[in-house]
N, C-alpha and C. Protein backbone atom coordinates (compact mmCIF):
# COMPACT_ATOMS: atom_id res chain seq x y z
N UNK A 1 107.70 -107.42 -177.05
CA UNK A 1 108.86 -106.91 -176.35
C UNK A 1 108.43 -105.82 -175.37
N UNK A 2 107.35 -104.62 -175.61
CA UNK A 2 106.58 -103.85 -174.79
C UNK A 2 106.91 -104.10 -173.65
N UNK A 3 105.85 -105.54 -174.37
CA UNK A 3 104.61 -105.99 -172.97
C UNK A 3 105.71 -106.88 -171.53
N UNK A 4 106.64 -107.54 -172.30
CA UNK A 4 107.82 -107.92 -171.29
C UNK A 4 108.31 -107.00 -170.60
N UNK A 5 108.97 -105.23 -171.28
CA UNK A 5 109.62 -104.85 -170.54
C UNK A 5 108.73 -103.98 -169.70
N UNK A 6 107.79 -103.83 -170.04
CA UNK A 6 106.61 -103.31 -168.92
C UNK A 6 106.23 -104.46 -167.44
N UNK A 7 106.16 -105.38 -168.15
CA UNK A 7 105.81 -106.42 -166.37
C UNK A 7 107.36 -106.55 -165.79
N UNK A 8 108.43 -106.73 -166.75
CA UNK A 8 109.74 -106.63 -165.65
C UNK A 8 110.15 -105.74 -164.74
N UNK A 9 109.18 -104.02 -165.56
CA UNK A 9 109.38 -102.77 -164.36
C UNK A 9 108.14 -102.69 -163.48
N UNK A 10 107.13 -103.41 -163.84
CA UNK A 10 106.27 -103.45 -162.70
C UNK A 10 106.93 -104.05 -161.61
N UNK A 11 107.75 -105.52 -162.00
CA UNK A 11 107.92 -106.38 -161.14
C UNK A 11 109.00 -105.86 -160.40
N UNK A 12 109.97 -104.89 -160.79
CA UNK A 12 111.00 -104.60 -160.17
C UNK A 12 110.42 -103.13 -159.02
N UNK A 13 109.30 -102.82 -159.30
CA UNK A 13 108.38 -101.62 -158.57
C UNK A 13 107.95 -102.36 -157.52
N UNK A 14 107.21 -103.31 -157.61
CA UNK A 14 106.85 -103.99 -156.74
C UNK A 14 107.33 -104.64 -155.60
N UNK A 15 108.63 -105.54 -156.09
CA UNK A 15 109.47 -106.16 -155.36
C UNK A 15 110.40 -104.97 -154.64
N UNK A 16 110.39 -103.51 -154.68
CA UNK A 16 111.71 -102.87 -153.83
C UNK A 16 110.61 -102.46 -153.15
N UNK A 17 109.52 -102.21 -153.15
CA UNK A 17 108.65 -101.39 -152.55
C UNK A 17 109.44 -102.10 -150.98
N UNK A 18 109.59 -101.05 -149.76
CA UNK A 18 109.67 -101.82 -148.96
C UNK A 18 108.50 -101.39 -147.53
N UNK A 19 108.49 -102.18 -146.28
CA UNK A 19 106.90 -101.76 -145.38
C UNK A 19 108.15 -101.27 -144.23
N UNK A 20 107.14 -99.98 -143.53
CA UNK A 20 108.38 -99.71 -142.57
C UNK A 20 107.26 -100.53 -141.45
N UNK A 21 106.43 -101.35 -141.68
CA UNK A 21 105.52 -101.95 -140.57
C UNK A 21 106.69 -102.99 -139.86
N UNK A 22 106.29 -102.95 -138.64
CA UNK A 22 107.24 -103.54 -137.61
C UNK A 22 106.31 -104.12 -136.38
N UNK A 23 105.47 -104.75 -136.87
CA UNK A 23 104.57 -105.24 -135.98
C UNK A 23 103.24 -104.09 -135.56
N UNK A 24 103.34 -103.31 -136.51
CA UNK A 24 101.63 -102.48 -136.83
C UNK A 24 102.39 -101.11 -136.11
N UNK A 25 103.75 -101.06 -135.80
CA UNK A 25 104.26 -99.73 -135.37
C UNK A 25 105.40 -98.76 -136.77
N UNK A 26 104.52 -97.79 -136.56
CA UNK A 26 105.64 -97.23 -137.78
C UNK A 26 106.05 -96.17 -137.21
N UNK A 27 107.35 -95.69 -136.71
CA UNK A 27 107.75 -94.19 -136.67
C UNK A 27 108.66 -94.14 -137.50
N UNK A 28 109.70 -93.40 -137.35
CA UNK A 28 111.19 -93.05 -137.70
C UNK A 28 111.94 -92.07 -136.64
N UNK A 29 111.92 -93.03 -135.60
CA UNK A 29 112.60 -92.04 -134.41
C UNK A 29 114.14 -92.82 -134.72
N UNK A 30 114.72 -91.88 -134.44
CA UNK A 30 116.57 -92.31 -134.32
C UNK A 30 116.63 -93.36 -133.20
N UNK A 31 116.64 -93.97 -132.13
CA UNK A 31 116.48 -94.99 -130.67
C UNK A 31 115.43 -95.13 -130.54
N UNK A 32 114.98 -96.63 -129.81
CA UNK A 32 114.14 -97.26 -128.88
C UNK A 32 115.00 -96.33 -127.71
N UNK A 33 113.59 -96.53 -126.91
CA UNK A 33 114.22 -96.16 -125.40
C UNK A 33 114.04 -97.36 -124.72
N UNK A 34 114.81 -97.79 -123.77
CA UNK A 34 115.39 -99.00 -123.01
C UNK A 34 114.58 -98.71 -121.58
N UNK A 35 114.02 -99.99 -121.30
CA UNK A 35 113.33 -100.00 -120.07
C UNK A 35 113.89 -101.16 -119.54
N UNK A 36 114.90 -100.85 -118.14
CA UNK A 36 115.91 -101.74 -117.78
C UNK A 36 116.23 -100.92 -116.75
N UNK A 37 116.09 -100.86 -114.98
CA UNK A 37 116.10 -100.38 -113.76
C UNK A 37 117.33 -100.79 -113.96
N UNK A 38 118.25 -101.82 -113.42
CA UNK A 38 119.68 -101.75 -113.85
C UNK A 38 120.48 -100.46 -114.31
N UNK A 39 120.39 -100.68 -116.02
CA UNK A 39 120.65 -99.64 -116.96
C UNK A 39 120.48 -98.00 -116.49
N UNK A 40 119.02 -97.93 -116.03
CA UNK A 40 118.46 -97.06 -115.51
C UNK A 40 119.53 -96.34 -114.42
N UNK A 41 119.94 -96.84 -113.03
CA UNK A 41 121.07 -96.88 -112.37
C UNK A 41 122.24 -96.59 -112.88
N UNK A 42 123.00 -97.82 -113.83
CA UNK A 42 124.18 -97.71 -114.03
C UNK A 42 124.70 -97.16 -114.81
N UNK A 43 124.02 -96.71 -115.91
CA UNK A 43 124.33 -96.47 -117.41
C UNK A 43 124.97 -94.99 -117.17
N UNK A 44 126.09 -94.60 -117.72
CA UNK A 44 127.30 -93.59 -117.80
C UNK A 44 126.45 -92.24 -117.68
N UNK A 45 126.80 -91.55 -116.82
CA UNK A 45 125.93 -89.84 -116.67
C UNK A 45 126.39 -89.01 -117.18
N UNK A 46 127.19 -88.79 -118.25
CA UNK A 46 128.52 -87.97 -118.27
C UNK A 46 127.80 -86.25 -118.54
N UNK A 47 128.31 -85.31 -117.53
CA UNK A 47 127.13 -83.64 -117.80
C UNK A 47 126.94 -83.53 -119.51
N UNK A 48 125.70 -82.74 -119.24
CA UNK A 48 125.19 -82.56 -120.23
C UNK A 48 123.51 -81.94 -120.06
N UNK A 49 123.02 -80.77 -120.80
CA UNK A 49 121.28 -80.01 -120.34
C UNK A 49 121.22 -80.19 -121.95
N UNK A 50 119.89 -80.85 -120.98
CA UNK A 50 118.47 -80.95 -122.21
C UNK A 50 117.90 -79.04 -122.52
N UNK A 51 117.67 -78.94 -123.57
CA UNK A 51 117.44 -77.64 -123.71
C UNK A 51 115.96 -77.47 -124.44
N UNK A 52 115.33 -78.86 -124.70
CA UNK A 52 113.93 -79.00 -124.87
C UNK A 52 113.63 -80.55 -125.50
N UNK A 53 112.44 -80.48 -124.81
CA UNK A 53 111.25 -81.85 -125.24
C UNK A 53 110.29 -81.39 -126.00
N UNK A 54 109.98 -82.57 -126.97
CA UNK A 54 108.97 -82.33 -127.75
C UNK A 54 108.14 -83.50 -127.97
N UNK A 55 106.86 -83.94 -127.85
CA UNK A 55 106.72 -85.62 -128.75
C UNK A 55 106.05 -85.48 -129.69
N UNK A 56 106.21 -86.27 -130.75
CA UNK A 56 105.16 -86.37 -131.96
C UNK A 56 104.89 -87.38 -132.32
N UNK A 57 103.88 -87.35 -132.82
CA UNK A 57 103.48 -88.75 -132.10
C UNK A 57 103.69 -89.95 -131.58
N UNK A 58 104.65 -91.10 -131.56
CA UNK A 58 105.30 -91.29 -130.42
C UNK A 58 106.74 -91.51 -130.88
N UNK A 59 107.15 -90.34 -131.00
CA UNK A 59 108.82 -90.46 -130.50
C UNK A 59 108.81 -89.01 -130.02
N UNK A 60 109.60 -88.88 -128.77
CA UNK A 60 110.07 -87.81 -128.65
C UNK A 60 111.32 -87.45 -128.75
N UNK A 61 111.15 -86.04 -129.13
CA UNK A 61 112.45 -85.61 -129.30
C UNK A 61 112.97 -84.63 -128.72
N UNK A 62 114.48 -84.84 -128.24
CA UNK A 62 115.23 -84.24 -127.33
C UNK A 62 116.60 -83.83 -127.88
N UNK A 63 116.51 -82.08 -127.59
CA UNK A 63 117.53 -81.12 -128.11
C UNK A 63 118.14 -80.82 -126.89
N UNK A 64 119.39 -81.26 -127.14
CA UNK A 64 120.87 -81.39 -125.67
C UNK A 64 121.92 -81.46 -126.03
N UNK A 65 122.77 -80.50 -125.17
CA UNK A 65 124.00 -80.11 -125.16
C UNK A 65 124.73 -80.28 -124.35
N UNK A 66 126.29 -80.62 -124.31
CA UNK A 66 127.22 -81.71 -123.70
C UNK A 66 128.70 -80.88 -124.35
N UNK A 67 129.62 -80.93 -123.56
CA UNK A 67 131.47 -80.28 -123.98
C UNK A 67 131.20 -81.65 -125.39
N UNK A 68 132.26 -80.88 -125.86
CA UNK A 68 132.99 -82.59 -126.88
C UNK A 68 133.55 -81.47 -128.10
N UNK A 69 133.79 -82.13 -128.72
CA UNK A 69 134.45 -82.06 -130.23
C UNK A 69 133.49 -81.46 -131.15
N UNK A 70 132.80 -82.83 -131.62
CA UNK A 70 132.06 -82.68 -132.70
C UNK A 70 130.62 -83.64 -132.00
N UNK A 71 130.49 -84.48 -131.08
CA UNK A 71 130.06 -85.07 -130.76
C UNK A 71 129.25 -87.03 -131.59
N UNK A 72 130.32 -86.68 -132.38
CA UNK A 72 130.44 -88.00 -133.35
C UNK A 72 130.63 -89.37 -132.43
N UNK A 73 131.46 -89.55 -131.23
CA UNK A 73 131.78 -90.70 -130.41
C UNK A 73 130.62 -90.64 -129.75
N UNK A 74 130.02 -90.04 -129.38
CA UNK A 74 128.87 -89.97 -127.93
C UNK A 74 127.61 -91.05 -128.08
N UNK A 75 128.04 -91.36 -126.84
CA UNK A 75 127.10 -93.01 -126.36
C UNK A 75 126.08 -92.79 -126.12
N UNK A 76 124.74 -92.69 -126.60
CA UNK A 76 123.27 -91.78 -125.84
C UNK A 76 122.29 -92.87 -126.22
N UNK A 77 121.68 -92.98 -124.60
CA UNK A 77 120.16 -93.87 -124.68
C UNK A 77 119.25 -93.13 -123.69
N UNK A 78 117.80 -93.35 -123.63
CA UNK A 78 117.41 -92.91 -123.06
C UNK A 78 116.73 -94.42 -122.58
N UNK A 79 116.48 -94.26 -121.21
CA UNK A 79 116.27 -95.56 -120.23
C UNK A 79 115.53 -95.23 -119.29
N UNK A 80 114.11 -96.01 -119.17
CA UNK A 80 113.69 -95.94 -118.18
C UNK A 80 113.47 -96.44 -117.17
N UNK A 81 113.43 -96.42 -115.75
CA UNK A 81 113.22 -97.22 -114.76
C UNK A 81 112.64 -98.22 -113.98
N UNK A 82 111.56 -98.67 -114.83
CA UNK A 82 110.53 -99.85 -114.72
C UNK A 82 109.71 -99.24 -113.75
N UNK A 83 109.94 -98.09 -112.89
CA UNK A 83 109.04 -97.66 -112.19
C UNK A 83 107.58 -97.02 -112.41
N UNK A 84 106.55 -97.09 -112.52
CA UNK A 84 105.31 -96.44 -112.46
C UNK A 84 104.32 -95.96 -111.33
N UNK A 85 104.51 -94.49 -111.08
CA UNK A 85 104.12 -93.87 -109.96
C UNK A 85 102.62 -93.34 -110.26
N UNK A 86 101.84 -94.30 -109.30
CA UNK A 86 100.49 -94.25 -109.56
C UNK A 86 99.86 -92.93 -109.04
N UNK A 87 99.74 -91.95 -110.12
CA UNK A 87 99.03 -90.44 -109.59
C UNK A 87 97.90 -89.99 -110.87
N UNK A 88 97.60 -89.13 -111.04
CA UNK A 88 97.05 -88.81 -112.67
C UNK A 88 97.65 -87.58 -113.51
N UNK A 89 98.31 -87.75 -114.13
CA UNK A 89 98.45 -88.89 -114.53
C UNK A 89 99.30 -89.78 -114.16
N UNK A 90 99.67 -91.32 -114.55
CA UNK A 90 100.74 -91.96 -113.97
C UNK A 90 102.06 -91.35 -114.44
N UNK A 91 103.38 -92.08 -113.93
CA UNK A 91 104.14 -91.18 -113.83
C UNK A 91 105.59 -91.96 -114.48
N UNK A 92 106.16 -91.82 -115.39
CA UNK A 92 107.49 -92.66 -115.42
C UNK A 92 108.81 -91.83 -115.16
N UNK A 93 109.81 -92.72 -114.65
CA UNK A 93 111.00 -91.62 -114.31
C UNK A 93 112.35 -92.26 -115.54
N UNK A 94 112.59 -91.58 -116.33
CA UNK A 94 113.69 -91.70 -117.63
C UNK A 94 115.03 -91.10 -117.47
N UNK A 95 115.83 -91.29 -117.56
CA UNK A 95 117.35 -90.78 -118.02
C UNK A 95 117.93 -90.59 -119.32
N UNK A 96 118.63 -89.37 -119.65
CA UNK A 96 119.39 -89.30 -120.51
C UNK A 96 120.66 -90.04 -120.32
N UNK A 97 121.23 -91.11 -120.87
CA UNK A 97 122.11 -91.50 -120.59
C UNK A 97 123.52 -90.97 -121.69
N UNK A 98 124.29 -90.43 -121.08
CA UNK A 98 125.48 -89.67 -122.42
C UNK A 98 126.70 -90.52 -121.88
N UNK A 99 127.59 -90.97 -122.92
CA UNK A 99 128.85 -91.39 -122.18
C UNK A 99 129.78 -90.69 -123.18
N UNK A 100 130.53 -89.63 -122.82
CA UNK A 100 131.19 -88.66 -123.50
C UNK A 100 132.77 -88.79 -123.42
N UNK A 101 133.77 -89.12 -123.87
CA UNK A 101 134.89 -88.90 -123.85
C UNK A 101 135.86 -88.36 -124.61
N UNK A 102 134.67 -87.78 -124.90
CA UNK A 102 135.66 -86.35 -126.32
C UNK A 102 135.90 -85.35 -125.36
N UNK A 103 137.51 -84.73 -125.48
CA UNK A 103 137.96 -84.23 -124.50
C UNK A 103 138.51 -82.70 -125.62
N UNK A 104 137.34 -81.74 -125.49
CA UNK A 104 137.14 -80.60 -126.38
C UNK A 104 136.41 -79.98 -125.07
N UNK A 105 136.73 -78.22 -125.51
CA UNK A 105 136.30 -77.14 -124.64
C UNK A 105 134.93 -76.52 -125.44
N UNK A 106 134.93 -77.03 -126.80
CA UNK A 106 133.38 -76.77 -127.62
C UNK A 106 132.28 -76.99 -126.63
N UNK A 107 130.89 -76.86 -126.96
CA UNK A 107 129.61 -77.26 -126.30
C UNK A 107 128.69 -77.37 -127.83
N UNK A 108 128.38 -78.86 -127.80
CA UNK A 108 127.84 -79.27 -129.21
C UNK A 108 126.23 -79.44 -128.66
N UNK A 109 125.56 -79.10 -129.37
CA UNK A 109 123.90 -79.41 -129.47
C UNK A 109 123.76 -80.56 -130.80
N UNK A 110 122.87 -81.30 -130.05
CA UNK A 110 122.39 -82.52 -130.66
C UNK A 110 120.82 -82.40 -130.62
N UNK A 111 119.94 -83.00 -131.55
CA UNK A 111 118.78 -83.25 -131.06
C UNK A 111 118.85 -84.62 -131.53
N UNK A 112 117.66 -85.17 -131.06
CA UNK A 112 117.51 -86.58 -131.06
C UNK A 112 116.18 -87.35 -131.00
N UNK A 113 115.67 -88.52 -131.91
CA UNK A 113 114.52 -89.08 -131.42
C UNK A 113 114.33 -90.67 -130.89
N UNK A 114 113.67 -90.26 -129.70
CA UNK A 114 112.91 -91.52 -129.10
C UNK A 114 112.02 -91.89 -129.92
N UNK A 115 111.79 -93.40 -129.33
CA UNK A 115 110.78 -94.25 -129.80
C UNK A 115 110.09 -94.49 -128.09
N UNK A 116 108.81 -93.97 -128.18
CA UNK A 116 108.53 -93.94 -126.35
C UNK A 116 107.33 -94.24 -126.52
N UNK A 117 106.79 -95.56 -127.47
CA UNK A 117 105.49 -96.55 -127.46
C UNK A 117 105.46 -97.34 -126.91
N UNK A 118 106.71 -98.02 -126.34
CA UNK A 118 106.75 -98.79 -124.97
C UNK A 118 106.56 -98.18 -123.74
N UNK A 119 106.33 -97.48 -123.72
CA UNK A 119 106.25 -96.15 -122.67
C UNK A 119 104.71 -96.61 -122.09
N UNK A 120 104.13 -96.94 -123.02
CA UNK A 120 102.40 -96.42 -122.66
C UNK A 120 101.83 -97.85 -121.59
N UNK A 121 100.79 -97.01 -120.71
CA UNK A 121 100.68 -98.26 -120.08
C UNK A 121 98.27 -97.76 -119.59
N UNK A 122 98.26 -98.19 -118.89
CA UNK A 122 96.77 -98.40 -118.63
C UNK A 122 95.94 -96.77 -119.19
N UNK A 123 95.25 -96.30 -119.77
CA UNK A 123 94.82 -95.10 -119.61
C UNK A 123 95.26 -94.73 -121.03
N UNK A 124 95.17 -93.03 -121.20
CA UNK A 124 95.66 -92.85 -122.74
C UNK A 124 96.68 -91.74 -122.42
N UNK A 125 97.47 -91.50 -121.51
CA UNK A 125 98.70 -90.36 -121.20
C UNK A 125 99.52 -91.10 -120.13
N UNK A 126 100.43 -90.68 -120.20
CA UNK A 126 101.33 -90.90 -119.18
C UNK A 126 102.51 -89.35 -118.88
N UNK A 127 102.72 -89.22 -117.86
CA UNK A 127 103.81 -88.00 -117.69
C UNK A 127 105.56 -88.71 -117.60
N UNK A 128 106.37 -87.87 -118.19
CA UNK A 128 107.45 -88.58 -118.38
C UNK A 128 108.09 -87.40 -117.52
N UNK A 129 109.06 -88.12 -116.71
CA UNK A 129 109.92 -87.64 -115.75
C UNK A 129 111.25 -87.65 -116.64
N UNK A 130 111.99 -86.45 -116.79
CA UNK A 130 113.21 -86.89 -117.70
C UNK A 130 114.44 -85.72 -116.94
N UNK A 131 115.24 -86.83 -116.29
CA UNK A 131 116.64 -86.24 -115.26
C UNK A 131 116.88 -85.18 -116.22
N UNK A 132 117.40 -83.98 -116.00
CA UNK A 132 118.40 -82.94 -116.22
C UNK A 132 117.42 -81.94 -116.85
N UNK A 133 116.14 -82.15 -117.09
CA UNK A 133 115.16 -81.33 -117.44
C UNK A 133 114.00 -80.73 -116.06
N UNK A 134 114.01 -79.62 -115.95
CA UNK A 134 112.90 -79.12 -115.92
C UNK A 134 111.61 -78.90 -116.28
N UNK A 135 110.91 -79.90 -117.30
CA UNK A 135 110.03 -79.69 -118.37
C UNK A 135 109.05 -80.31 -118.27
N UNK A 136 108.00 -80.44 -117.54
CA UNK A 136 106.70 -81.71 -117.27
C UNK A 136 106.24 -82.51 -119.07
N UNK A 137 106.67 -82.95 -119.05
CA UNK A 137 105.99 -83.57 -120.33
C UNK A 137 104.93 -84.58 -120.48
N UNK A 138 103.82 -84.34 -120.85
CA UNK A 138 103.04 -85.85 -121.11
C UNK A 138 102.71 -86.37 -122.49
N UNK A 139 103.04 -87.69 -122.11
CA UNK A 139 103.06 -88.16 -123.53
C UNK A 139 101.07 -88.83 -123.67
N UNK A 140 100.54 -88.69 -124.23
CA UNK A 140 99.25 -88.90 -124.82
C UNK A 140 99.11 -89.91 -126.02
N UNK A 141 98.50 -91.15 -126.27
CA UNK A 141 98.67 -91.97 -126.96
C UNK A 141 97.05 -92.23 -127.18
């Protein structure tokens, strides 16, 4: 009887174990970031300042503030432009995209993480251009 209920809790150890592997990529960033010139263009601007960048290893993360409520409805991607501006390092240009229609006189801070491993392209850095920031960032891979 042990020896049964010992391999049924192995087997039940075993079987929940779960892999956060996703094709040999593991983070835990909150979003993919969207690479879509379109999107890039059209996608909702609604105000709102980044109040800092950070990356670790590859997601970065971005602390920003926007009017609203509580900021529970708010639509947020970050999108980049398919563009790559050949300098050194190369260069990508990104948007915060917010679509806000919480109609509050508050100012809510959010932080947030990218997934910005699609990001990487020839070389081992790239500089990320990111609208409403002031902040040179390079991401290093």
């Amino acid at each position: 009887m042990k020896k049964a209920l010992i391999l049924i809790i192995i087997g039940i150890s075993f079987f929940s174990c779960s892999s956060d592997d996703d094709n040999g990529n593991q983070n835990n960033c909150d979003f993919k970031t969207i690479i879509n010139k379109n999107q890039y263009e059209a996608a909702p601007s609604d105000p709102l300042a980044i109040n800092s960048l950070e990356i670790n290893d590859s997601c970065l993360k971005i602390n920003f503030s926007s009017s609203g409520c509580s900021g529970e409805t708010w639509e947020i991607k970050l999108i980049d432009s398919e563009d790559i501006m050949e300098s050194n390092p190369p260069q990508r240009n990104l948007r915060l995209s917010l679509k806000n229609e919480e109609v509050c006189l508050a100012i809510v801070t959010k932080e947030l993480t990218f997934d910005i491993s699609n990001l990487q392209i020839g070389g081992n850095q790239v500089q990320l251009n990111i609208t409403n920031s002031e902040e040179i960032i390079v991401y290093e891979y």
